[in-house]
Protein backbone atom coordinates (compact mmCIF):
# COMPACT_ATOMS: atom_id res chain seq x y z
CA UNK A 1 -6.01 24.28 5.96
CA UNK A 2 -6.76 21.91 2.71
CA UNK A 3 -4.29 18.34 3.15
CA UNK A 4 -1.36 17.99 1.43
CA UNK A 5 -2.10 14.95 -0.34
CA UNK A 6 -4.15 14.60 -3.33
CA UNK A 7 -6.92 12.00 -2.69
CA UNK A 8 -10.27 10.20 -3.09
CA UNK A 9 -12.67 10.06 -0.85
CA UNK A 10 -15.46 7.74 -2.29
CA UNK A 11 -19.14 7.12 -0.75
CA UNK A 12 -18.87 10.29 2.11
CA UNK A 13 -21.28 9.76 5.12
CA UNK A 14 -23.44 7.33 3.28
CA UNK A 15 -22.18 4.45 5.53
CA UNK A 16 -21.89 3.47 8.79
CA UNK A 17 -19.51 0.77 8.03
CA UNK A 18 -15.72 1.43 9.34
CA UNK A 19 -13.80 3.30 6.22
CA UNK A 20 -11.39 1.61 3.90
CA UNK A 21 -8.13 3.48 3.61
CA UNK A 22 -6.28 2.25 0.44
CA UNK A 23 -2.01 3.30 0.55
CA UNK A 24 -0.11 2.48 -3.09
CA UNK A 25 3.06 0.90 -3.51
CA UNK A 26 6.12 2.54 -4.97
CA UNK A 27 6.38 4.27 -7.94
CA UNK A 28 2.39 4.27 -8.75
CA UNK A 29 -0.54 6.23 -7.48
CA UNK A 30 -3.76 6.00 -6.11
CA UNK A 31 -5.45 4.68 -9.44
CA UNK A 32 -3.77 1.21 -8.82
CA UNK A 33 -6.52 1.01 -6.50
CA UNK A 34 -9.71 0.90 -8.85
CA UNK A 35 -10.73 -2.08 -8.85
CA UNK A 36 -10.99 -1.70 -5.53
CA UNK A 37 -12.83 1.91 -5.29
CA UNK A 38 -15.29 0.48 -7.65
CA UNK A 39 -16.18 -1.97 -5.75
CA UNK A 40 -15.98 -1.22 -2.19
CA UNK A 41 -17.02 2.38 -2.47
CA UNK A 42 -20.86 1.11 -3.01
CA UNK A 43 -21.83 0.86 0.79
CA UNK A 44 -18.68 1.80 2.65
CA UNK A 45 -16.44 4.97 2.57
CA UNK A 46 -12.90 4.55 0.71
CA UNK A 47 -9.83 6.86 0.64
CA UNK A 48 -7.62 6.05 -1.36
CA UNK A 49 -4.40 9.11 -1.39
CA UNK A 50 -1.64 10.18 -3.65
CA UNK A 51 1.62 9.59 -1.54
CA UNK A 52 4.09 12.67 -1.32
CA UNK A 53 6.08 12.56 -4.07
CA UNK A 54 3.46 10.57 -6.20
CA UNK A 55 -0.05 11.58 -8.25
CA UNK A 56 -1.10 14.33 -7.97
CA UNK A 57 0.58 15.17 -4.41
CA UNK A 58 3.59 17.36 -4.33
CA UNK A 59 7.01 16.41 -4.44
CA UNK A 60 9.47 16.77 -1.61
CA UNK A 61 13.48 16.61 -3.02
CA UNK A 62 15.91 15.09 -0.84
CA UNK A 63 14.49 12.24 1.68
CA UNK A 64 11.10 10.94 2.49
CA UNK A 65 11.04 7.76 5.43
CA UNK A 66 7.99 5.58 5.89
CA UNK A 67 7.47 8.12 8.76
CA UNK A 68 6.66 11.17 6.83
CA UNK A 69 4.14 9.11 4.46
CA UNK A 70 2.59 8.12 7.73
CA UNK A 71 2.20 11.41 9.29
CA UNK A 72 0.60 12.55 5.84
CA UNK A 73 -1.73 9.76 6.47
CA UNK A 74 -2.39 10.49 9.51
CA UNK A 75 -3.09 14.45 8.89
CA UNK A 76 -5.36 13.86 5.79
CA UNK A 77 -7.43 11.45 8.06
CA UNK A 78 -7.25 14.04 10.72
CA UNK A 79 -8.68 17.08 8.22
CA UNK A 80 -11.71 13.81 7.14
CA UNK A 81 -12.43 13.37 10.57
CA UNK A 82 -11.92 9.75 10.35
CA UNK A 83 -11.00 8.23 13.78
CA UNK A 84 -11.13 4.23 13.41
CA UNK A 85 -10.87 2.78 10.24
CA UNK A 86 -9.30 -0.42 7.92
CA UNK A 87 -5.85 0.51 6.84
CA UNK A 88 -4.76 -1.55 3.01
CA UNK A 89 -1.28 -1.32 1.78
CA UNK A 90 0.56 -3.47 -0.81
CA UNK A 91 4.48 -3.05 -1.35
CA UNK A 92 5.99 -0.52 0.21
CA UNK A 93 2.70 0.89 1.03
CA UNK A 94 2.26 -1.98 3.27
CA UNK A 95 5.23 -0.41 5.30
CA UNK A 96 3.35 2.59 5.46
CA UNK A 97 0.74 0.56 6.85
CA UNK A 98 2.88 -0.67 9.30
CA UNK A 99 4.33 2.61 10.18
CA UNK A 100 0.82 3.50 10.54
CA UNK A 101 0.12 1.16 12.90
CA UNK A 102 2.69 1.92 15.34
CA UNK A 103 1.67 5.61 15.28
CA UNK A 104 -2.50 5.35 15.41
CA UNK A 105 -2.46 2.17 17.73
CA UNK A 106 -6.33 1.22 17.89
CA UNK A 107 -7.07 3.43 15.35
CA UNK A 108 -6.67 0.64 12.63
CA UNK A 109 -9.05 -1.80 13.11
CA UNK A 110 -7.95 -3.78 10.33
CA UNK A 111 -4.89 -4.11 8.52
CA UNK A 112 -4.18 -5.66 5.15
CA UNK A 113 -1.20 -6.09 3.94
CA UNK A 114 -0.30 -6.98 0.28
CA UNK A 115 2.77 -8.17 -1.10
CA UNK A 116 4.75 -6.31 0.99
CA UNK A 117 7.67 -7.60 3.82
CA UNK A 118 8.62 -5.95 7.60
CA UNK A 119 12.37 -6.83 7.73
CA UNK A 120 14.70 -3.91 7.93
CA UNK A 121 17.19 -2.76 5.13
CA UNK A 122 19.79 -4.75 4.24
CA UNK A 123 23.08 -3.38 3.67
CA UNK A 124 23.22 -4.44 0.21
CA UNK A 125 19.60 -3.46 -0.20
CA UNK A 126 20.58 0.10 1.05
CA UNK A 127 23.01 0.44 -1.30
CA UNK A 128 21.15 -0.62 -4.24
CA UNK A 129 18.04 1.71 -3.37
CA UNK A 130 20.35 4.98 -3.36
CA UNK A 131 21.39 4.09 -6.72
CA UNK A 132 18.73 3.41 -8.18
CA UNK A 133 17.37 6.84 -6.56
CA UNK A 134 20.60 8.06 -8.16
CA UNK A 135 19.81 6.56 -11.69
CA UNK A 136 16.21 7.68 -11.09
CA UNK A 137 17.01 11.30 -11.06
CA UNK A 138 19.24 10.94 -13.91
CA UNK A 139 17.85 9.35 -16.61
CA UNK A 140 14.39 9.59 -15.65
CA UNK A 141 11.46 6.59 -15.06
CA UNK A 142 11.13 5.47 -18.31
CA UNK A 143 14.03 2.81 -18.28
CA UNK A 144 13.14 1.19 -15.20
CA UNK A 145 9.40 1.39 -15.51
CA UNK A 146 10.72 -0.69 -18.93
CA UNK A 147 12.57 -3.40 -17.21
CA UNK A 148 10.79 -3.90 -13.82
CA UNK A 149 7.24 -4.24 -15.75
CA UNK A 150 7.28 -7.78 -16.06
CA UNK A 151 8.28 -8.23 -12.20
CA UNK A 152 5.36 -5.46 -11.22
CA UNK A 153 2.82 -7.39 -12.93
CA UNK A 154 3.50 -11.17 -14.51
CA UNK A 155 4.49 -11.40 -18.17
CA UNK A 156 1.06 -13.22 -18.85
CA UNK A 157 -0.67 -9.82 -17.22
CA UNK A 158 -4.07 -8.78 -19.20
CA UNK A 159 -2.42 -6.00 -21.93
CA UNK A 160 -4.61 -3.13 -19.95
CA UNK A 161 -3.18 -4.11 -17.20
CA UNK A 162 0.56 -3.91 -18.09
CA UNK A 163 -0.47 -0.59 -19.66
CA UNK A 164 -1.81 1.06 -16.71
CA UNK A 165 1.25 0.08 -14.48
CA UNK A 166 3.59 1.18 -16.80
CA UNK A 167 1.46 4.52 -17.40
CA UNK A 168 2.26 5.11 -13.49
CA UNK A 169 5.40 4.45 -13.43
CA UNK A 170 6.60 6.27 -16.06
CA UNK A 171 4.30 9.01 -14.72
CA UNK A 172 5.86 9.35 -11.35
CA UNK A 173 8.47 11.96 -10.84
CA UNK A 174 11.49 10.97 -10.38
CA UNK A 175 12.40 13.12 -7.34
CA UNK A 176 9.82 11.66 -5.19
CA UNK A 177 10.44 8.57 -6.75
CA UNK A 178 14.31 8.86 -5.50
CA UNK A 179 12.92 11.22 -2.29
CA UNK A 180 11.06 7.53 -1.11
CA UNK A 181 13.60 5.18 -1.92
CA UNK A 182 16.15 6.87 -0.14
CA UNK A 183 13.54 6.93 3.20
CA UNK A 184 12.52 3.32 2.60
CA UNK A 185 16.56 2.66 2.74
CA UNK A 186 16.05 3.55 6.31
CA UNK A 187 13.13 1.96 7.53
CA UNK A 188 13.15 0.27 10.99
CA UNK A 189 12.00 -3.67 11.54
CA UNK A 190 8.36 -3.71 11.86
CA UNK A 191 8.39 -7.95 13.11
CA UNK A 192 8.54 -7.25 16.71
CA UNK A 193 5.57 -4.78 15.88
CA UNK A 194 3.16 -6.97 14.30
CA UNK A 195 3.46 -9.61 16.80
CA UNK A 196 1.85 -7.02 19.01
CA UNK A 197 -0.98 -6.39 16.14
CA UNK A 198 -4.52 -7.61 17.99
CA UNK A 199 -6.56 -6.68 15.11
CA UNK A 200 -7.60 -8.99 12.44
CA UNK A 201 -4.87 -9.05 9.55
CA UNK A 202 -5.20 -9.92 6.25
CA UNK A 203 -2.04 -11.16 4.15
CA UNK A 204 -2.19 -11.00 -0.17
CA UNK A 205 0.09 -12.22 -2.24
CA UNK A 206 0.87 -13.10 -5.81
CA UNK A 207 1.90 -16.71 -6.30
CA UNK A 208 4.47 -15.64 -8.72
CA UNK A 209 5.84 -12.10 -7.01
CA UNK A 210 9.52 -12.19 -7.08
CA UNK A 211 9.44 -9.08 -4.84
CA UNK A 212 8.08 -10.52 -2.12
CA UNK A 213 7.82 -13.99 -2.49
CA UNK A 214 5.41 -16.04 -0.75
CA UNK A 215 7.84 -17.44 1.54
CA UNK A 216 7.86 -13.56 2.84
CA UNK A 217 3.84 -13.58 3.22
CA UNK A 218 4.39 -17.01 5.06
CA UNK A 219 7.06 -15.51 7.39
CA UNK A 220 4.45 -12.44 8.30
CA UNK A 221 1.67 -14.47 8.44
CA UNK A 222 2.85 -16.52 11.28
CA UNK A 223 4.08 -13.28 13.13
CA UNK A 224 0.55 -11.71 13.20
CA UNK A 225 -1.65 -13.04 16.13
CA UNK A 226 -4.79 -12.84 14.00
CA UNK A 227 -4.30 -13.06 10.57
CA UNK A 228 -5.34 -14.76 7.29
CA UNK A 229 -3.47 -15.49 4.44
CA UNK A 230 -4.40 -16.03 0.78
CA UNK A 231 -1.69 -16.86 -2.28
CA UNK A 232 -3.26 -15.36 -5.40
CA UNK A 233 -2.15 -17.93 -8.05
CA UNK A 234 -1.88 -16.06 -11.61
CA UNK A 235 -0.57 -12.74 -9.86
CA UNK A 236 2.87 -11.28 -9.65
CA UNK A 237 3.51 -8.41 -7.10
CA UNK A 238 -0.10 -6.73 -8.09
CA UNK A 239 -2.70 -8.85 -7.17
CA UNK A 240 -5.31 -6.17 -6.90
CA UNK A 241 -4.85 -5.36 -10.31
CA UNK A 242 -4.18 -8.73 -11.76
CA UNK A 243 -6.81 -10.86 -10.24
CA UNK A 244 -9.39 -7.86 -9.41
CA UNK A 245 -12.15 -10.16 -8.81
CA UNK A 246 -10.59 -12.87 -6.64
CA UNK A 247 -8.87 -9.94 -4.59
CA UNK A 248 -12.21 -7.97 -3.89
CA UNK A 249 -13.54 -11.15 -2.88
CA UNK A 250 -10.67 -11.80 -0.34
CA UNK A 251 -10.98 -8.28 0.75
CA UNK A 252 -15.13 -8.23 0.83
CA UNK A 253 -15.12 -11.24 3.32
CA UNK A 254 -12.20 -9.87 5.62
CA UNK A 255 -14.41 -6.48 5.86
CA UNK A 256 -17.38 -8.38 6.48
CA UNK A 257 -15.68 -10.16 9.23
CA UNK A 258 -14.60 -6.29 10.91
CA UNK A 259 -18.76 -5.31 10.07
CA UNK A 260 -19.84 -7.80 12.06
CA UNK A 261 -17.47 -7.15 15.24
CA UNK A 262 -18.26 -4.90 17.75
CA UNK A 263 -16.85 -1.20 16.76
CA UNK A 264 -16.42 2.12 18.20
CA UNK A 265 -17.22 5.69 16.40
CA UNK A 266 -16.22 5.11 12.94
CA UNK A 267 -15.48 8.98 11.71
């Protein structure tokens, strides 16, 4: 049966480079990535999906963990017949990532995550994502898609730029909006996983992300066994689509790295 995600799947069985799988953060969609399936899509395969509740996927009311997204992953990669490939998340698609990880083991054979963090909830952090999930479904995106811009992407963004993450945001429904943050309230702490991460790791982040600040990347960085890190300065919490060109390079050496190790069957 078709996959329940919507999705792009760029450069099909042209390559026999391992495929690039691209999650989105929360509350965008897969077009945040495309900068990146521009670039990477001439000479290696790239899927890039619509989360549940986001795009062009369908919506699930109530409660969506980090668990579900990753079981969607994991089902649309099943129906490509993808076996190994590089997993990419930024925000709370890093999470995913990481929830990813701990259910496809050596599956991933490289993991990059952006501007994301693996502690668990906080109390207080609990309690603030069910109300905003409360205010969500209430009064609609448009309000906080307003006042969050300027954290998503820094105030000095490229006008385009801004435009594009605001177009998402405002975009998104607010059920699967509210469905997420009420799973992401609930996440477990991925730290004692990515200490047992053997794969090479690449860590993003914006200089000036107030999100996740670099202190977080720092604190993940050191937790990974092989991993790089790289501080994009002029970048908030979207490097990718702030600093396109100094991400893709980031990313375009990491991959070359994985191209030249030894692989298995790629999918």
């Amino acid at each position: 049966m078709p996959p329940f995600l919507a999705y792009d799947d760029k450069n099909l069985g042209t390559s026999a480079r391992t495929p690039l799988v691209l999650v989105h953060g929360h509350p965008f969609d897969r077009t945040m990535w495309a900068p990146q399936l521009a670039s990477f899509a001439d000479g290696r395969r790239v899927i890039a999906p619509d989360l549940r509740g986001y795009g062009a996927s369908p919506v699930t009311p109530g409660t969506v963990p980090l668990s579900r997204h990753a079981r969607d992953i994991e089902e649309l990669l099943g129906f490509l017949e993808v076996d190994a490939f590089v997993l990419a998340g930024l925000s709370m698609g890093g999470q995913i990532a990481m929830e990813c990880c701990a259910r496809l083991g050596d599956r991933v054979r490289g993991l990059v995550l952006a501007d994301t963090f693996p502690d668990p909830e906080t109390p207080e952090g609990r309690r603030a994502r069910t109300a905003l999930a409360g205010r969500l479904l209430a009064e609609g995106m448009r309000g906080y898609a307003d006042e969050v811009l300027e954290k998503m992407v820094a105030p000095y963004a490229d006008p385009q730029v801004k435009a594009h993450v605001h177009g998402m945001m405002t975009a998104t429904s607010p059920e699967g909006a509210a469905a997420s943050l009420r799973g992401r309230a609930e996440r477990p702490d991925y730290r004692p996983l990515l200490t047992r991460v053997t794969v090479p790791a690449l860590v993003v982040v914006g200089a000036d992300d107030t999100f996740t600040p670099v202190a977080d990347a720092r604190a993940m960085h050191a937790l990974l066994p092989d991993s790089t890190l790289h501080v994009s300065e002029g970048a908030a919490h979207m490097p990718n689509l702030e600093r396109p060109e100094e991400f893709n390079e980031v990313l375009g050496r990491f991959l070359a790295r994985l191209d030249a190790a030894p692989t298995g069957p790629t999918g």
